[in-house]
N, C-alpha and C. Protein backbone atom coordinates (compact mmCIF):
# COMPACT_ATOMS: atom_id res chain seq x y z
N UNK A 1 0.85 -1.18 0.00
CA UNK A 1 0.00 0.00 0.00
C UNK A 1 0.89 1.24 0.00
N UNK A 2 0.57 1.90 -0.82
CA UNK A 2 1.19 3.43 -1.13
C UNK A 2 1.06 4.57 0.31
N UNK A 3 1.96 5.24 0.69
CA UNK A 3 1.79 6.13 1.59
C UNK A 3 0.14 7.30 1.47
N UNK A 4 -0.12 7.62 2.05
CA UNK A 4 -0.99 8.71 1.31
C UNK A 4 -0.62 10.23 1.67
N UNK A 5 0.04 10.30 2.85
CA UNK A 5 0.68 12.17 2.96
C UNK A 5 2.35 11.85 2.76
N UNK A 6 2.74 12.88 2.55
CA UNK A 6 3.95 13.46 2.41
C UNK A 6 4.86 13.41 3.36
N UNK A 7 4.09 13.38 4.45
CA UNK A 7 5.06 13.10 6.02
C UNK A 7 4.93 11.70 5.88
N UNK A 8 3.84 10.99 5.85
CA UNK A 8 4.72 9.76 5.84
C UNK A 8 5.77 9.17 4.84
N UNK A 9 6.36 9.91 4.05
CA UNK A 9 7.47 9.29 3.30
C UNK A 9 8.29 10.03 3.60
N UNK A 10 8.50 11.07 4.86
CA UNK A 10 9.27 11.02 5.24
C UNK A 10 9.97 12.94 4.78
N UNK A 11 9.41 13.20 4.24
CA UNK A 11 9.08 15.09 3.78
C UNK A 11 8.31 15.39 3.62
N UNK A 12 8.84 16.50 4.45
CA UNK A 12 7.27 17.90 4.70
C UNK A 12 7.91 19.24 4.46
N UNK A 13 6.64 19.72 3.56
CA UNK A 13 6.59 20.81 2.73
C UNK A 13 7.19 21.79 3.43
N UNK A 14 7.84 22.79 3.42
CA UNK A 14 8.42 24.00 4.06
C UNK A 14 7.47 24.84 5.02
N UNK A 15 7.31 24.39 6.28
CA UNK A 15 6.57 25.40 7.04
C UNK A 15 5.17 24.81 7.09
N UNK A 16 5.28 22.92 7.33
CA UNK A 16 4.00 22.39 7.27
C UNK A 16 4.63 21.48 8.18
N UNK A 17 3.22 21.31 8.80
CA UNK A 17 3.01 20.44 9.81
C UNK A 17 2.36 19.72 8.95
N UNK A 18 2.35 18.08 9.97
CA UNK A 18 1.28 17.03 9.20
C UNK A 18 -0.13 17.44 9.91
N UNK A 19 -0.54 18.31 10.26
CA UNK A 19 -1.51 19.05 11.14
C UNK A 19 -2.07 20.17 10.04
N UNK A 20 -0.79 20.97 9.59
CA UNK A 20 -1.68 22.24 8.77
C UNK A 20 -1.75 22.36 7.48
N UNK A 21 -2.51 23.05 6.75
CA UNK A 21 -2.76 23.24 5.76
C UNK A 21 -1.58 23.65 4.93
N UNK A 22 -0.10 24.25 4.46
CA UNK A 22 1.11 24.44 4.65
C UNK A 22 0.93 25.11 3.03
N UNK A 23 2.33 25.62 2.74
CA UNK A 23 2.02 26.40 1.41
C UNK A 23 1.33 26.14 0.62
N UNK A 24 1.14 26.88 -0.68
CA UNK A 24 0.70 26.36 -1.96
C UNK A 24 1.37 25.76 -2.92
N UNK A 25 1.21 24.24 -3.32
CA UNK A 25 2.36 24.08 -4.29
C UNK A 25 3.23 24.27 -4.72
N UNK A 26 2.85 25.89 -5.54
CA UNK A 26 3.78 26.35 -6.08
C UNK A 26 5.13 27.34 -5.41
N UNK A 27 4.86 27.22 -3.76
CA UNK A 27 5.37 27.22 -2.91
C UNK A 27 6.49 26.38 -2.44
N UNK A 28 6.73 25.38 -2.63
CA UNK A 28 7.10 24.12 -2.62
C UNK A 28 9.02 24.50 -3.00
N UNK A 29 9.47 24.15 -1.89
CA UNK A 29 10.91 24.18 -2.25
C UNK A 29 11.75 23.09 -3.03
N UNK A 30 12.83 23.22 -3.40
CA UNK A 30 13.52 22.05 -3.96
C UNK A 30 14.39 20.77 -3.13
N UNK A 31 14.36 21.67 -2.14
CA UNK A 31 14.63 20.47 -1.15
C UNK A 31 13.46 19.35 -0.84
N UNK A 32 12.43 19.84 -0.76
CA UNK A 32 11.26 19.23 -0.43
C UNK A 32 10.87 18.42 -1.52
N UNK A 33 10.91 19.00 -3.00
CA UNK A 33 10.67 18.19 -4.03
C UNK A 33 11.39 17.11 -4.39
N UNK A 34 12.75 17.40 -4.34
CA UNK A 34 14.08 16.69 -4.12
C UNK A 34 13.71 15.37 -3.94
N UNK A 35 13.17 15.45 -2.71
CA UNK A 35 13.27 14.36 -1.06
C UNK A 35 11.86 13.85 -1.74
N UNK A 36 10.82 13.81 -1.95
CA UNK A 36 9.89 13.29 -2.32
C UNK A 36 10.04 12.81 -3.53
N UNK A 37 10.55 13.10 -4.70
CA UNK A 37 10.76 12.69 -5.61
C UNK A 37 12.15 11.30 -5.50
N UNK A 38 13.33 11.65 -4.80
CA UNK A 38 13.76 10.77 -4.27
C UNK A 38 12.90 9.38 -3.93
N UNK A 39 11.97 9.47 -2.87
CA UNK A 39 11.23 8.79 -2.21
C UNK A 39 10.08 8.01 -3.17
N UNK A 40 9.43 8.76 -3.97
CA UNK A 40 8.83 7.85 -5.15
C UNK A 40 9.77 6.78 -5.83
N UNK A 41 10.85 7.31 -6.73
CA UNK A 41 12.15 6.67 -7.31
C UNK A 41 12.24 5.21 -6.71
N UNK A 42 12.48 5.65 -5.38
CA UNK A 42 13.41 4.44 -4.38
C UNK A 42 12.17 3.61 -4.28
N UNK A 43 10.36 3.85 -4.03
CA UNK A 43 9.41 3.15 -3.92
C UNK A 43 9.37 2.11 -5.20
N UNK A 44 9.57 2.75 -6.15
CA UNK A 44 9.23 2.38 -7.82
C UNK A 44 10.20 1.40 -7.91
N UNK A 45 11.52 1.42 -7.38
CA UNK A 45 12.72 0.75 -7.88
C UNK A 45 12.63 -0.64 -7.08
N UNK A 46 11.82 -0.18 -5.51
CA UNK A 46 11.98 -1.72 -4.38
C UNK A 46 10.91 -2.24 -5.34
N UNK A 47 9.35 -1.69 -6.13
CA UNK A 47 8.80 -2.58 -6.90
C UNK A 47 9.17 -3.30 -7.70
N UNK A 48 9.62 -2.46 -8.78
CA UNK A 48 10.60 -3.41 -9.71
C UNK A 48 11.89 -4.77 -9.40
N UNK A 49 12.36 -4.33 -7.80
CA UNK A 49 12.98 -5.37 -7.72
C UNK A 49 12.36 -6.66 -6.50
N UNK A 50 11.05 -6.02 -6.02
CA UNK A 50 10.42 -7.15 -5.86
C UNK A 50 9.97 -8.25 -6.33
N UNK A 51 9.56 -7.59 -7.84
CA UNK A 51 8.39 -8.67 -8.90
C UNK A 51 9.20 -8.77 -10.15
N UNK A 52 10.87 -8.98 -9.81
CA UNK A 52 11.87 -9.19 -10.60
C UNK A 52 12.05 -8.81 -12.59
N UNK A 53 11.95 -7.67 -12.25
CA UNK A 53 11.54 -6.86 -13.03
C UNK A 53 12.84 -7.03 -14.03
N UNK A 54 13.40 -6.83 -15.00
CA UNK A 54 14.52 -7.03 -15.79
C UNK A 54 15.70 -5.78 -15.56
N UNK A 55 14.70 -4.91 -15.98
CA UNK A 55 15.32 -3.15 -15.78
C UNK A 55 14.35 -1.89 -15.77
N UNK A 56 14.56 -1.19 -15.91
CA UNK A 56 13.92 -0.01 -15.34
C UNK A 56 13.86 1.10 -16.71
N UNK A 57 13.59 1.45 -17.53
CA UNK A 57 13.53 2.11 -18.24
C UNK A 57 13.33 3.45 -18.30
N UNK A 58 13.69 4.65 -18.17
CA UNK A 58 13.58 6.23 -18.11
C UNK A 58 13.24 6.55 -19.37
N UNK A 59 12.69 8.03 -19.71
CA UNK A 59 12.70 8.87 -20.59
C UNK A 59 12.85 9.68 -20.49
N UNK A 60 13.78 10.54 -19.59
CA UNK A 60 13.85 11.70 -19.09
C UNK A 60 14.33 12.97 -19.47
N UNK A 61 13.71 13.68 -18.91
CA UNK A 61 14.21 15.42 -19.66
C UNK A 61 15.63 15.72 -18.84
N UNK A 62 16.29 16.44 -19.62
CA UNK A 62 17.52 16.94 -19.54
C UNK A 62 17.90 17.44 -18.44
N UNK A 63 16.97 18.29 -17.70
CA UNK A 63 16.56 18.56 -16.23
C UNK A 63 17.00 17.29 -15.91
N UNK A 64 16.36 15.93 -15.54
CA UNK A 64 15.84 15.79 -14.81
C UNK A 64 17.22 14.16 -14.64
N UNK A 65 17.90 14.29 -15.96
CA UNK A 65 19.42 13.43 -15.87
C UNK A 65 19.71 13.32 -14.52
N UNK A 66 20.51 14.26 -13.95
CA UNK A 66 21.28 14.78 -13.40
C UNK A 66 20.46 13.93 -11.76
N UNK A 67 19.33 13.67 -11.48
CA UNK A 67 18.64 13.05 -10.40
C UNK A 67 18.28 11.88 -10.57
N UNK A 68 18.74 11.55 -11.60
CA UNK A 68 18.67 9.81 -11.97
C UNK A 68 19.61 9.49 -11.91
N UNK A 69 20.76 10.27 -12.34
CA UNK A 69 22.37 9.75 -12.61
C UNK A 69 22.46 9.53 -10.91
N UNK A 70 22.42 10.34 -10.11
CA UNK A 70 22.35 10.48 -8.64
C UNK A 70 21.69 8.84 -8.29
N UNK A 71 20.52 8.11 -8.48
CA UNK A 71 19.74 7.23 -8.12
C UNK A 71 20.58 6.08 -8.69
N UNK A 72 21.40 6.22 -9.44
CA UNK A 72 22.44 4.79 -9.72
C UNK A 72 22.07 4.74 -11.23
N UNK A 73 21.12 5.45 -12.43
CA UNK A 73 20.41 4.71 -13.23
C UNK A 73 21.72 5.46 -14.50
N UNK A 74 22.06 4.58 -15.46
CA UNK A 74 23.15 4.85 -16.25
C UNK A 74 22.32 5.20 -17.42
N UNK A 75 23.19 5.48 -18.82
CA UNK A 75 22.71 5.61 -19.85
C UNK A 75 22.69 4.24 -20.50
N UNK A 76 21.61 4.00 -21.27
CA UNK A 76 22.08 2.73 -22.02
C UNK A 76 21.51 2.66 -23.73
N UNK A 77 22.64 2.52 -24.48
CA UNK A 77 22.44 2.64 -25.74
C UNK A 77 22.06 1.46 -26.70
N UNK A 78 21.69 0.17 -25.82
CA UNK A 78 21.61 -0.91 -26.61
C UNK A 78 19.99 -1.60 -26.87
N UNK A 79 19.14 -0.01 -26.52
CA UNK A 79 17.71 -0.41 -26.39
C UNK A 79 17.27 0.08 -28.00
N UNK A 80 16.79 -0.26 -28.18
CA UNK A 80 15.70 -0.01 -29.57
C UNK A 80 14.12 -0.15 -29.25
N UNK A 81 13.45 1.19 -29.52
CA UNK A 81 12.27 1.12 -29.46
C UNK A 81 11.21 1.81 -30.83
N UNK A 82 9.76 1.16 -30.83
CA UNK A 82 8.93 1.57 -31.40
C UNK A 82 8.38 2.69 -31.42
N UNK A 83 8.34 3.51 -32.11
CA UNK A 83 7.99 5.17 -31.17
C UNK A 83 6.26 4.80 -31.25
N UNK A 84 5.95 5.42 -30.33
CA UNK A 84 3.92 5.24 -30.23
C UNK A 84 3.84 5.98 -31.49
């Protein structure tokens, strides 16, 4: 079962309690996004290596390299795909 608040995975929004109502989204620091986004990643990855998944596949924006490279996930050039 999936967490359902933000404190329970362990980050909370800048100037929020698991009690208050706390910024607006777009409020939302990068530390905080960071750490939650982290925290999805690492959820997604114990799935995949629960139900012995082969590999993990990304498509990621250029942004967003740089926090995958961080999560262990390499480049790999030996995939070939169908475009939708």
């Amino acid at each position: 079962m999936m967490p359902t608040s933000t404190s329970s995975l362990g980050c909370e929004p800048p100037g929020r309690t698991s009690t208050s109502t706390g910024p607006a989204p777009d409020e939302l620091d990068s530390q905080f996004l960071s750490c939650l986004g982290r925290r999805l990643l690492d959820s997604a990855v114990s799935y995949a290596d629960d139900h012995d998944f082969a590999r993990v596949v990304l498509s990621p924006s250029e942004r967003s390299i740089p926090f995958y490279e961080r999560a262990g996930f390499i480049p790999a050039s030996n995939l070939i795909v169908r475009p939708a």
